[in-house]
C-alpha atoms as a PDB file:
ATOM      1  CA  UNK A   1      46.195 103.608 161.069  1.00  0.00           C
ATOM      2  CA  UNK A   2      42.653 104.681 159.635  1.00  0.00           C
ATOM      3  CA  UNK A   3      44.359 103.285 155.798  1.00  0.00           C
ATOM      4  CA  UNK A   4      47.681 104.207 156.173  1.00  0.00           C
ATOM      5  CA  UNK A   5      50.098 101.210 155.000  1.00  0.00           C
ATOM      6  CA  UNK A   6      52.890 101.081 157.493  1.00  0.00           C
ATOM      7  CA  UNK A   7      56.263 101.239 155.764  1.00  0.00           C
ATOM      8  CA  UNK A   8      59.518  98.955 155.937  1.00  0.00           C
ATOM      9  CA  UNK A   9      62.790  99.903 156.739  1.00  0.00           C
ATOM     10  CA  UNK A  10      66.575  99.497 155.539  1.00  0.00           C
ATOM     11  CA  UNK A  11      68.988 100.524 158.235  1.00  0.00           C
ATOM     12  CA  UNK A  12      72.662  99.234 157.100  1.00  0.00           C
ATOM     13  CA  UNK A  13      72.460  95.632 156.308  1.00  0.00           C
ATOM     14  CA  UNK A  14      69.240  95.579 157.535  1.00  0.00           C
ATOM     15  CA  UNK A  15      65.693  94.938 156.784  1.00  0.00           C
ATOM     16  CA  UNK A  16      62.805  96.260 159.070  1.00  0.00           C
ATOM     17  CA  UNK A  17      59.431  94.890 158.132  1.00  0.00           C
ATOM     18  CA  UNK A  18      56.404  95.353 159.023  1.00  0.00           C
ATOM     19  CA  UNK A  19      55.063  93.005 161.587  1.00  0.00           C
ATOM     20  CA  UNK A  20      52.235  90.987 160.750  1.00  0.00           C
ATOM     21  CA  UNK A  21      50.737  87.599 161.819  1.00  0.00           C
ATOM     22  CA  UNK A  22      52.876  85.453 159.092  1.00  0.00           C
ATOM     23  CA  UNK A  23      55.891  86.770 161.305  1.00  0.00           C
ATOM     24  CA  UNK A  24      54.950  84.553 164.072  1.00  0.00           C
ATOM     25  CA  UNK A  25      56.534  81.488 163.504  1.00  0.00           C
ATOM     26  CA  UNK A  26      59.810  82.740 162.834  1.00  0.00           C
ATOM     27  CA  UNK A  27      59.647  84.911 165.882  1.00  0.00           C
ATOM     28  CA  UNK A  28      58.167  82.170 168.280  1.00  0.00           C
ATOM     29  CA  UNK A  29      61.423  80.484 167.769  1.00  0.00           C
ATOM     30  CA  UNK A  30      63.482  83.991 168.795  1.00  0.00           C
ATOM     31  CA  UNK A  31      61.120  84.344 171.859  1.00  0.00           C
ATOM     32  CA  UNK A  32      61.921  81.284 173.142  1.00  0.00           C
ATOM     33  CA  UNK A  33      65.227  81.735 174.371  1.00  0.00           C
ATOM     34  CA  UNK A  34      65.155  82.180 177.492  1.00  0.00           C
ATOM     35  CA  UNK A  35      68.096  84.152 178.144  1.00  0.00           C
ATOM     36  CA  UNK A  36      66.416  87.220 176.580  1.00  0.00           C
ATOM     37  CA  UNK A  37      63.910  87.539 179.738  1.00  0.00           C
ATOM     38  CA  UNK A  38      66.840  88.190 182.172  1.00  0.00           C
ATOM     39  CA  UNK A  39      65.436  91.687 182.647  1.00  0.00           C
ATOM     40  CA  UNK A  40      61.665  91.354 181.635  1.00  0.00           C
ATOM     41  CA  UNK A  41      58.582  90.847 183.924  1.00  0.00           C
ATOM     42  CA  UNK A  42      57.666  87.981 181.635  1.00  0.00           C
ATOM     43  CA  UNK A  43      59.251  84.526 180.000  1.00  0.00           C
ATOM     44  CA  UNK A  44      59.061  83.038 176.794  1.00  0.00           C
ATOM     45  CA  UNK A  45      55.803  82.593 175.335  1.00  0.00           C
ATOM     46  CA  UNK A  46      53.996  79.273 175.514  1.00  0.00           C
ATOM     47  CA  UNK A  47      52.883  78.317 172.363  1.00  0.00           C
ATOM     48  CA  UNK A  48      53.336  79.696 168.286  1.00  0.00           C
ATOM     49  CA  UNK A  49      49.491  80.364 168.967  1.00  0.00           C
ATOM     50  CA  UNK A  50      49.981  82.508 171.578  1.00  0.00           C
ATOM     51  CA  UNK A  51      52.707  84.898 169.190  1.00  0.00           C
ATOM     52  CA  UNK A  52      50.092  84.605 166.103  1.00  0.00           C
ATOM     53  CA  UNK A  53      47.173  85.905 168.764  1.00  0.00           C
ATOM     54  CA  UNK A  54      49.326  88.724 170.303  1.00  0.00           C
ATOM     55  CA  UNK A  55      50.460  89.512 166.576  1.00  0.00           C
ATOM     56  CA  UNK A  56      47.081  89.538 165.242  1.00  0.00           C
ATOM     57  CA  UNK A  57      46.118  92.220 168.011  1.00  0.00           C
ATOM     58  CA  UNK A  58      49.595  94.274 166.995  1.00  0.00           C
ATOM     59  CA  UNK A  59      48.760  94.027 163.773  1.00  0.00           C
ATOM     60  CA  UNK A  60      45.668  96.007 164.002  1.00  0.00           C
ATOM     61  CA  UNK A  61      48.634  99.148 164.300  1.00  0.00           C
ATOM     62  CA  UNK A  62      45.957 100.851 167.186  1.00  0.00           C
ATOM     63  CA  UNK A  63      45.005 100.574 171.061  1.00  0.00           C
ATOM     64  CA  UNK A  64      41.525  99.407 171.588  1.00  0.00           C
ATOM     65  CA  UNK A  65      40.694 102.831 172.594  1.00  0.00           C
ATOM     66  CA  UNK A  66      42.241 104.273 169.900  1.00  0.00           C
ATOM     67  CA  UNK A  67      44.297 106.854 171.342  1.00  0.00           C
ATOM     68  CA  UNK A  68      47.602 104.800 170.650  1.00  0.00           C
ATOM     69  CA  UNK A  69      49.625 103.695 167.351  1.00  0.00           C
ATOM     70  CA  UNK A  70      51.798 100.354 167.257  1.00  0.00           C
ATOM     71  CA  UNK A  71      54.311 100.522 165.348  1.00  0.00           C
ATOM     72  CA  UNK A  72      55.969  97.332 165.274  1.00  0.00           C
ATOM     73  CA  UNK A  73      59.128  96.212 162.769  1.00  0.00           C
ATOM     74  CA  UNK A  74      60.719  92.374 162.669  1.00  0.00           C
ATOM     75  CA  UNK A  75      64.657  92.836 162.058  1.00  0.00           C
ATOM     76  CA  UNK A  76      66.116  90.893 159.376  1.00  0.00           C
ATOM     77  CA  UNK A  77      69.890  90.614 158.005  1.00  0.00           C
ATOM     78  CA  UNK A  78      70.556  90.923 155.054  1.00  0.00           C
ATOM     79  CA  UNK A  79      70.763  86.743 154.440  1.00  0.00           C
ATOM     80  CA  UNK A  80      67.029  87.099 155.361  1.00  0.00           C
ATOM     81  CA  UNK A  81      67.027  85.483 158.891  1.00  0.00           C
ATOM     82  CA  UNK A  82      64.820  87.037 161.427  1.00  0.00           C
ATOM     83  CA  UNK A  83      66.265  88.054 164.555  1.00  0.00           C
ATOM     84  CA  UNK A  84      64.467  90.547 166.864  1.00  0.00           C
ATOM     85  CA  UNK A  85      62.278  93.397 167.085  1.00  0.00           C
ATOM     86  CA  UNK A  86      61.679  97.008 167.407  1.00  0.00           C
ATOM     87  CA  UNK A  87      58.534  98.284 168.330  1.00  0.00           C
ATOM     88  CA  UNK A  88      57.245 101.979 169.178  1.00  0.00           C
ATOM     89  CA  UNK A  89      53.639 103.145 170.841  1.00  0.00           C
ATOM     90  CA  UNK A  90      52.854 106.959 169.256  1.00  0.00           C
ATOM     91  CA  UNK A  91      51.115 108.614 172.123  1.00  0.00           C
ATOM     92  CA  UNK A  92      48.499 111.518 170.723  1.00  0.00           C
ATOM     93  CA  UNK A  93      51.010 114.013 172.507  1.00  0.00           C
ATOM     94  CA  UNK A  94      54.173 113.517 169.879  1.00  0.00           C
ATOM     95  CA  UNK A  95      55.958 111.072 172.415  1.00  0.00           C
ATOM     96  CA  UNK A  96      56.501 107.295 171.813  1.00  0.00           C
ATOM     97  CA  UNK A  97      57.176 104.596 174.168  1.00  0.00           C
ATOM     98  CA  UNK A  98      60.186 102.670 172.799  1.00  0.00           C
ATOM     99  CA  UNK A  99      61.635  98.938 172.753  1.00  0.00           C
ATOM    100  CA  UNK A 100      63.607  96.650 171.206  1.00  0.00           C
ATOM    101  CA  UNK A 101      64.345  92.675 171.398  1.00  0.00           C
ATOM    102  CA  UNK A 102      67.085  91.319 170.031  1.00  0.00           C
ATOM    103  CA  UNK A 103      68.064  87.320 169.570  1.00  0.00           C
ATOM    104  CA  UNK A 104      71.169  86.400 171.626  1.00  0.00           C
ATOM    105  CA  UNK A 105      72.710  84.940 169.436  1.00  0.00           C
ATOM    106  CA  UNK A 106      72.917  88.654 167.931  1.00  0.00           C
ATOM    107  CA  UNK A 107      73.495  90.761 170.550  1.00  0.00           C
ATOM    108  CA  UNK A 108      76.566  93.059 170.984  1.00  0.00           C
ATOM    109  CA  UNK A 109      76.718  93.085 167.026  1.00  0.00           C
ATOM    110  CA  UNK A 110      75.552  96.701 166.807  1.00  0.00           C
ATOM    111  CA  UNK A 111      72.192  95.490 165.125  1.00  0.00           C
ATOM    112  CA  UNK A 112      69.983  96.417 168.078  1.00  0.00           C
ATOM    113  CA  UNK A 113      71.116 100.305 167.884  1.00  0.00           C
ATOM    114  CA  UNK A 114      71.291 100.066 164.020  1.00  0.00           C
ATOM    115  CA  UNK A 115      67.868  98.978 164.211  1.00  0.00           C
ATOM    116  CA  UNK A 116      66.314 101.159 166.600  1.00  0.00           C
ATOM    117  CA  UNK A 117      68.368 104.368 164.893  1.00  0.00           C
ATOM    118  CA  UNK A 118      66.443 103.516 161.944  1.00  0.00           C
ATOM    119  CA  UNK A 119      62.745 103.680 163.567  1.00  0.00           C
ATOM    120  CA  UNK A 120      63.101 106.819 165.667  1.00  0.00           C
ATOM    121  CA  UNK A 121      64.643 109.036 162.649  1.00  0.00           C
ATOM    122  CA  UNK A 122      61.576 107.258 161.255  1.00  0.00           C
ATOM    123  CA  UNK A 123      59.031 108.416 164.051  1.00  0.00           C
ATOM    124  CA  UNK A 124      60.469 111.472 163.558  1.00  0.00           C
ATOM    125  CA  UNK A 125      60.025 112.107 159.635  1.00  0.00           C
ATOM    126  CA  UNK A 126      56.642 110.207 159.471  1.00  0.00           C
ATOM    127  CA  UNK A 127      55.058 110.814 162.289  1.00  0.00           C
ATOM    128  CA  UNK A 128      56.776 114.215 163.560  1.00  0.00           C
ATOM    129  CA  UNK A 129      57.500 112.334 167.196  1.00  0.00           C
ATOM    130  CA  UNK A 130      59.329 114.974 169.206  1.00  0.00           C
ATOM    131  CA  UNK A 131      60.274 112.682 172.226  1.00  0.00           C
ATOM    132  CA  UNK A 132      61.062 109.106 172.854  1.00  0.00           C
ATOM    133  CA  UNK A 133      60.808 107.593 175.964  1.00  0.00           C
ATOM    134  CA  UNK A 134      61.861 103.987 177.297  1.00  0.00           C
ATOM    135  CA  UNK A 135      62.065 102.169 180.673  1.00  0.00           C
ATOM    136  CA  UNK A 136      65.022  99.907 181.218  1.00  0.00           C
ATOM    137  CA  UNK A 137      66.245  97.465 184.286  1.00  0.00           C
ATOM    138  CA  UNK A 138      68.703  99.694 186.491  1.00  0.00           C
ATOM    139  CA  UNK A 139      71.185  96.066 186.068  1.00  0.00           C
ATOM    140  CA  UNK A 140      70.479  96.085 182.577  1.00  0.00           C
ATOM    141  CA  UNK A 141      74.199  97.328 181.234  1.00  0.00           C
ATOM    142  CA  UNK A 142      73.833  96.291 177.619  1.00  0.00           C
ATOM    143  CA  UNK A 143      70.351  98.245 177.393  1.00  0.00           C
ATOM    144  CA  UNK A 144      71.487 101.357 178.975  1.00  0.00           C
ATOM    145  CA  UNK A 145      74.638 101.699 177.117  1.00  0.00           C
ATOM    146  CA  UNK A 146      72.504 101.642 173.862  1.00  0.00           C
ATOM    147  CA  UNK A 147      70.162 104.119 174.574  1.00  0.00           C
ATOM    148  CA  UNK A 148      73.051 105.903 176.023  1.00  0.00           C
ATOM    149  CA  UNK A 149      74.721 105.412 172.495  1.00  0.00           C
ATOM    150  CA  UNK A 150      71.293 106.536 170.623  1.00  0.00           C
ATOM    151  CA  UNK A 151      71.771 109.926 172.804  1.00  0.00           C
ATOM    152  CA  UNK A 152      68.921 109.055 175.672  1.00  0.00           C
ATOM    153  CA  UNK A 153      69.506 110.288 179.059  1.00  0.00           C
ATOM    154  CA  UNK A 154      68.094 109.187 182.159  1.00  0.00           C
ATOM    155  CA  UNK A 155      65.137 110.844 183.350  1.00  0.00           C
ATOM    156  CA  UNK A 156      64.914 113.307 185.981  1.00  0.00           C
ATOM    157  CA  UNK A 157      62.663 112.469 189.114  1.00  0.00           C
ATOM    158  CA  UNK A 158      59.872 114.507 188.191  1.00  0.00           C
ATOM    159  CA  UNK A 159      59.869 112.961 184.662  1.00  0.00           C
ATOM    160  CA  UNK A 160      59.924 109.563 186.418  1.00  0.00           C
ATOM    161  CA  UNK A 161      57.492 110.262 188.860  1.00  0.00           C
ATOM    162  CA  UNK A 162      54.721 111.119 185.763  1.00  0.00           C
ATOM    163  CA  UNK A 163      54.612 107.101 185.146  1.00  0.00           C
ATOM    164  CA  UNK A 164      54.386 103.843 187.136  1.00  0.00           C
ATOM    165  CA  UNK A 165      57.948 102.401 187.260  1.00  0.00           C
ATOM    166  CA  UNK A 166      59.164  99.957 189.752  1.00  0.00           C
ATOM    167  CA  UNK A 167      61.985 100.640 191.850  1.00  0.00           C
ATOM    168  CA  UNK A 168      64.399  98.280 189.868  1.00  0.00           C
ATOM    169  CA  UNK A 169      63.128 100.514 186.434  1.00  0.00           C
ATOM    170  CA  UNK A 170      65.089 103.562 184.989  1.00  0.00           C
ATOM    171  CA  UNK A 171      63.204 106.102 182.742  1.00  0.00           C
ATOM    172  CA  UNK A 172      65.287 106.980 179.789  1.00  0.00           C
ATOM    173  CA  UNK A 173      64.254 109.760 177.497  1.00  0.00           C
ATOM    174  CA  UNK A 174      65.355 111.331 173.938  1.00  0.00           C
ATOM    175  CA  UNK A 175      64.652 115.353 173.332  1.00  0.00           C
ATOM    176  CA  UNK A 176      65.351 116.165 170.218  1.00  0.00           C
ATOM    177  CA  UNK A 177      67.862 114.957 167.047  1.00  0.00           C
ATOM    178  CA  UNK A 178      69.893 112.304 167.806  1.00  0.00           C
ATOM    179  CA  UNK A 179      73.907 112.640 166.987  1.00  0.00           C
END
């Protein structure tokens, strides 16, 4: 981000860091449950490599073409053990693209909205985000009922129709404060 030093996070009891490369161990061993790719295009990854590689590229906070921020946070309790993600791509038109990952073992604990709370009043202070968009699985419950609970609502069809969602895909989209 051109200098700027990303900052962490406290939201409740927990910590939002930063991700960077050193994170990838710890997280290789959330991503590989595979119960958390029930509603993904994609499985576990294959290897801690693989994590440190696609953390290395994060970690760089930009797209190649530079039009994009990453924004990326590791979750941690407050007895220091890592368990998910939140992650948000700035768009140079105020939106962001937003998503979360959370470790099953952790789910339904209220973490994943405490968490994700936390980064888009932080989007919104920091990097004056006005709205936040994010694509969910149509059988994906749990997901909908926390954006749901985060005030998102589901996107019109014109809104949908402006990106490339599948049929099984839901746009989801947050216009101003949340409650």
């Amino acid at each position: 981000m051109d200098g700027e030093t990303m900052q962490g996070l406290i939201a409740g009891v927990l910590r939002l860091e930063p991700l960077t490369v050193d994170h990838a161990s710890e997280m290789f061993d959330v991503l590989s449950d595979p119960g958390l790719y029930d509603y993904l295009d994609y499985g576990p990854p294959p290897s801690r490599e693989h994590v440190r590689d696609v953390y290395a590229r994060l970690e760089t906070r930009r797209a190649p073409d530079g039009l994009q921020r990453w924004l990326n946070w590791v979750i941690r309790t407050s007895s220091g053990r890592l368990i998910g993600s939140v992650q948000a791509t700035l768009l140079p038109s105020n939106r962001a693209w937003i998503a979360y990952l959370l470790a099953s073992a952790h789910q339904r604990s209220g973490h994943a909205r405490v968490a994700t709370r936390a980064m888009i009043e932080h989007l919104r202070l920091r990097y004056r985000i006005e709205d936040c968009l994010a694509i969910v699985e149509a059988a994906h419950d749990r997901s909908i009922a926390l954006l749901e609970a985060l005030a998102f609502r589901r996107g019109t069809a014109p809104e949908a129709a402006e990106h490339e969602l599948t049929a099984s895909e839901r746009l989801y989209v947050l216009r101003g404060p949340m409650p």
